[in-house]
C-alpha atoms as a PDB file:
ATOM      1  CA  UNK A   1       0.146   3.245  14.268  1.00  0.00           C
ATOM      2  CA  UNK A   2      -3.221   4.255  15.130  1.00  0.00           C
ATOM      3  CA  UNK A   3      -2.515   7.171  17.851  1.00  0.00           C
ATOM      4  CA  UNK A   4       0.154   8.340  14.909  1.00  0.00           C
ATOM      5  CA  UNK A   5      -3.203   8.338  12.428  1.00  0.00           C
ATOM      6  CA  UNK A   6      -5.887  10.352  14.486  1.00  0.00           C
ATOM      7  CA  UNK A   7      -3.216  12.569  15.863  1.00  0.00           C
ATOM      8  CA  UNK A   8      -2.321  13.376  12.358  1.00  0.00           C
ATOM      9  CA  UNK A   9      -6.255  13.860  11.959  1.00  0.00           C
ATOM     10  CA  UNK A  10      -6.693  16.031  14.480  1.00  0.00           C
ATOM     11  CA  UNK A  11      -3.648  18.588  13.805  1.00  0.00           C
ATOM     12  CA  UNK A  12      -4.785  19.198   9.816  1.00  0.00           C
ATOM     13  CA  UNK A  13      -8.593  19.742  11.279  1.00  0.00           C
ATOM     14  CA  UNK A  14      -7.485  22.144  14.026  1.00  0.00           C
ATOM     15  CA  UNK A  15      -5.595  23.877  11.456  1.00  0.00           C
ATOM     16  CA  UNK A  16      -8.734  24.202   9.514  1.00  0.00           C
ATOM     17  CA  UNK A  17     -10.641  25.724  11.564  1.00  0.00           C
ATOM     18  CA  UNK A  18      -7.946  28.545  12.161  1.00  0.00           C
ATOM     19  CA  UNK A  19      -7.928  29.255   8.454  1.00  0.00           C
ATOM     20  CA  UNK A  20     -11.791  29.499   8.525  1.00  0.00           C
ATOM     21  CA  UNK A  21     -11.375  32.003  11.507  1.00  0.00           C
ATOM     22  CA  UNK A  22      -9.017  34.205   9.604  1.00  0.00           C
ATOM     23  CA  UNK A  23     -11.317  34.607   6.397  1.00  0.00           C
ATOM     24  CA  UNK A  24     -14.508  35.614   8.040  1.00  0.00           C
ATOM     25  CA  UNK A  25     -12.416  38.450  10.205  1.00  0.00           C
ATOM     26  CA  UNK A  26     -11.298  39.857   6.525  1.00  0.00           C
ATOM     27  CA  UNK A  27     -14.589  39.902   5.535  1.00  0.00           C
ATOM     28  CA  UNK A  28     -15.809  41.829   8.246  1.00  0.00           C
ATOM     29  CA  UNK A  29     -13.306  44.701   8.000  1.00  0.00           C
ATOM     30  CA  UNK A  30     -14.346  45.060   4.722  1.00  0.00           C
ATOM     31  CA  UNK A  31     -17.963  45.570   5.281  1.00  0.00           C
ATOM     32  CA  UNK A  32     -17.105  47.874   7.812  1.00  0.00           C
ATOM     33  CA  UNK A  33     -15.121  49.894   5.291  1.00  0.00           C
ATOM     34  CA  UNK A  34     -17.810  50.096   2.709  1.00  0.00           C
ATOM     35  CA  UNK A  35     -19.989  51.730   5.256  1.00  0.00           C
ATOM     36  CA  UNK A  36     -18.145  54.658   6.800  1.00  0.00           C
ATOM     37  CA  UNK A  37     -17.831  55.646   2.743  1.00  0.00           C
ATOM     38  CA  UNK A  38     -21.444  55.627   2.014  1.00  0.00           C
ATOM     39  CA  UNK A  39     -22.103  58.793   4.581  1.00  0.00           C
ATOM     40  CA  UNK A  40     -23.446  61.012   1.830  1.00  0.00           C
ATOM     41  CA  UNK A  41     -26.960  62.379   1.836  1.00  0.00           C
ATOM     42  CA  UNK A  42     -28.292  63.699  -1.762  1.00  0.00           C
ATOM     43  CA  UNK A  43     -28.453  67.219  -2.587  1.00  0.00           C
ATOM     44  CA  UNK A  44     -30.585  68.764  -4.839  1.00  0.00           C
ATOM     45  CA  UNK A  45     -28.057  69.935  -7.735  1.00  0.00           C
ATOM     46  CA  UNK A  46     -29.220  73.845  -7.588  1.00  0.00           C
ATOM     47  CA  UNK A  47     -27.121  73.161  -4.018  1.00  0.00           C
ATOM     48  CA  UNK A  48     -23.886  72.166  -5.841  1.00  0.00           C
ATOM     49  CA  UNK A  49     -20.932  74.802  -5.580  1.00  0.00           C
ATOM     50  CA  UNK A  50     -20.059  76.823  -8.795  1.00  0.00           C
ATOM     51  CA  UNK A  51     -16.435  75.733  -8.398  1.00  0.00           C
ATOM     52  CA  UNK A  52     -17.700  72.058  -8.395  1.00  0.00           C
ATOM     53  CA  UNK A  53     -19.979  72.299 -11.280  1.00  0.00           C
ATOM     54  CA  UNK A  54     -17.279  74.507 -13.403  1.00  0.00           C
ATOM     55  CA  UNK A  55     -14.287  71.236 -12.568  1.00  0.00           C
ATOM     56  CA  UNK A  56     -17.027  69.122 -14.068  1.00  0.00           C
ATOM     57  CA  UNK A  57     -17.547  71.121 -17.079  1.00  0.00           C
ATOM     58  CA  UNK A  58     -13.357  71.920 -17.340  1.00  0.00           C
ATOM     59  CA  UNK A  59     -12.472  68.045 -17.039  1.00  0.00           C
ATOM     60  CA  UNK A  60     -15.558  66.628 -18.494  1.00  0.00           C
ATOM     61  CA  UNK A  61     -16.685  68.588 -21.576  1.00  0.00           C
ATOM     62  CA  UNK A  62     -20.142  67.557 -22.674  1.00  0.00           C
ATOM     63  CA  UNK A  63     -20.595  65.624 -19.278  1.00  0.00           C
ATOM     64  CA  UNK A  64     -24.244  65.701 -17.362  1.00  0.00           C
ATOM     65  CA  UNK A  65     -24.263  65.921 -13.573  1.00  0.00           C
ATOM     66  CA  UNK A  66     -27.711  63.134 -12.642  1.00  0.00           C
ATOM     67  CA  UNK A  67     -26.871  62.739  -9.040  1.00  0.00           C
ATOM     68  CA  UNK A  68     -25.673  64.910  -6.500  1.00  0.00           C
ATOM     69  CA  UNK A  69     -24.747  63.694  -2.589  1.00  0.00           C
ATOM     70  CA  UNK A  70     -22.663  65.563   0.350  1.00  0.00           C
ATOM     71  CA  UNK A  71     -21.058  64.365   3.226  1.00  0.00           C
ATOM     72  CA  UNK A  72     -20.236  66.276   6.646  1.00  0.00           C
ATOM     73  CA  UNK A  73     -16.838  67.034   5.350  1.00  0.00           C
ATOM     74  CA  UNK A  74     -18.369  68.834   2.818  1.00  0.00           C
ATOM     75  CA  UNK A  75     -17.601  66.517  -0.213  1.00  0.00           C
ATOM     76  CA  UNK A  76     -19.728  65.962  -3.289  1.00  0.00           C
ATOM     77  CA  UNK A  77     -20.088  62.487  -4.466  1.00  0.00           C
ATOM     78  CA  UNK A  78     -21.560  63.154  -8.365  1.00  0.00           C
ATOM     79  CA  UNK A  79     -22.805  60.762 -10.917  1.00  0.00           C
ATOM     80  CA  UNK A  80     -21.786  62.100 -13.527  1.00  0.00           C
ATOM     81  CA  UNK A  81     -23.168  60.510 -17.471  1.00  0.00           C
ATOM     82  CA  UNK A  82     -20.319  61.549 -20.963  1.00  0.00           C
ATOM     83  CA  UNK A  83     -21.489  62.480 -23.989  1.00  0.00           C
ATOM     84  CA  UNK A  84     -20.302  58.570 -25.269  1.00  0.00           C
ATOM     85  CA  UNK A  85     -23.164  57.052 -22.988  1.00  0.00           C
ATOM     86  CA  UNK A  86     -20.736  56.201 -19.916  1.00  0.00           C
ATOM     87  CA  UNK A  87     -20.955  57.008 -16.797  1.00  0.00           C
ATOM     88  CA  UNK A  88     -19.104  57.170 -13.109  1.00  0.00           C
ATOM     89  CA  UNK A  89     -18.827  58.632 -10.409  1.00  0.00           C
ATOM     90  CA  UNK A  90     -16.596  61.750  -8.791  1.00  0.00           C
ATOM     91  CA  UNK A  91     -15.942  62.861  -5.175  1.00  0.00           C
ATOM     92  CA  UNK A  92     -14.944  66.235  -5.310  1.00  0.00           C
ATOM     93  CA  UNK A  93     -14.640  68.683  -2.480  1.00  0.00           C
ATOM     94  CA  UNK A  94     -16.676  71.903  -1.964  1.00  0.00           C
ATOM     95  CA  UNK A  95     -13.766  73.933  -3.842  1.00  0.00           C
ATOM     96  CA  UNK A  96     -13.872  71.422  -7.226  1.00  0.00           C
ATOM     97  CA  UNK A  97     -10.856  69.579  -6.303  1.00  0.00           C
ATOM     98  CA  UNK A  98     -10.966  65.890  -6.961  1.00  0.00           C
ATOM     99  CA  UNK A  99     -11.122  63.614  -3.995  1.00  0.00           C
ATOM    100  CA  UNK A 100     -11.933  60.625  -5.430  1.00  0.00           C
ATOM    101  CA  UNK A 101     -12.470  59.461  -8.934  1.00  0.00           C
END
């Protein structure tokens, strides 16, 4: 009865440790992730394409451009404030299409 008792002890904490593995490899991926998106350097906003600043106005009406970063792939991450106080933020490539909203 005993050897039945610590081999059941043994199995259920081997099989905790396996599930402890599994977590902290998810939680590495995602920090990885959230780096290689954060590869934009700011711009002053006199650099900021015409076609990007007149998507902004088109889709935004009354909207303020505060922040202005590129990338290498020539992308333009905006923080962008509404007339109703809120605020986001817009990836748009160099020709005002959206990338990311």
């Amino acid at each position: 009865m005993k050897k039945i008792f610590i081999t059941t002890v043994f199995a259920l904490g081997s099989l905790t440790a396996f599930a402890q593995e599994e977590q902290a490899t998810d939680a590495t991926e995602t920090a990885t992730e959230a780096v290689a998106q954060d590869a934009f350097a700011e711009v002053a906003l006199e650099e900021v394409p015409e076609a990007v600043t007149t998507m902004v106005e088109t889709n935004y009406p009354g909207a303020t451009i505060n922040k202005a970063s590129k990338n290498e792939a020539n992308q333009y991450k905006l923080e962008v404030s509404l007339e109703d106080g809120t605020s986001g933020a817009l990836i748009v490539d160099e020709e005002g299409n959206a990338v990311q909203q």
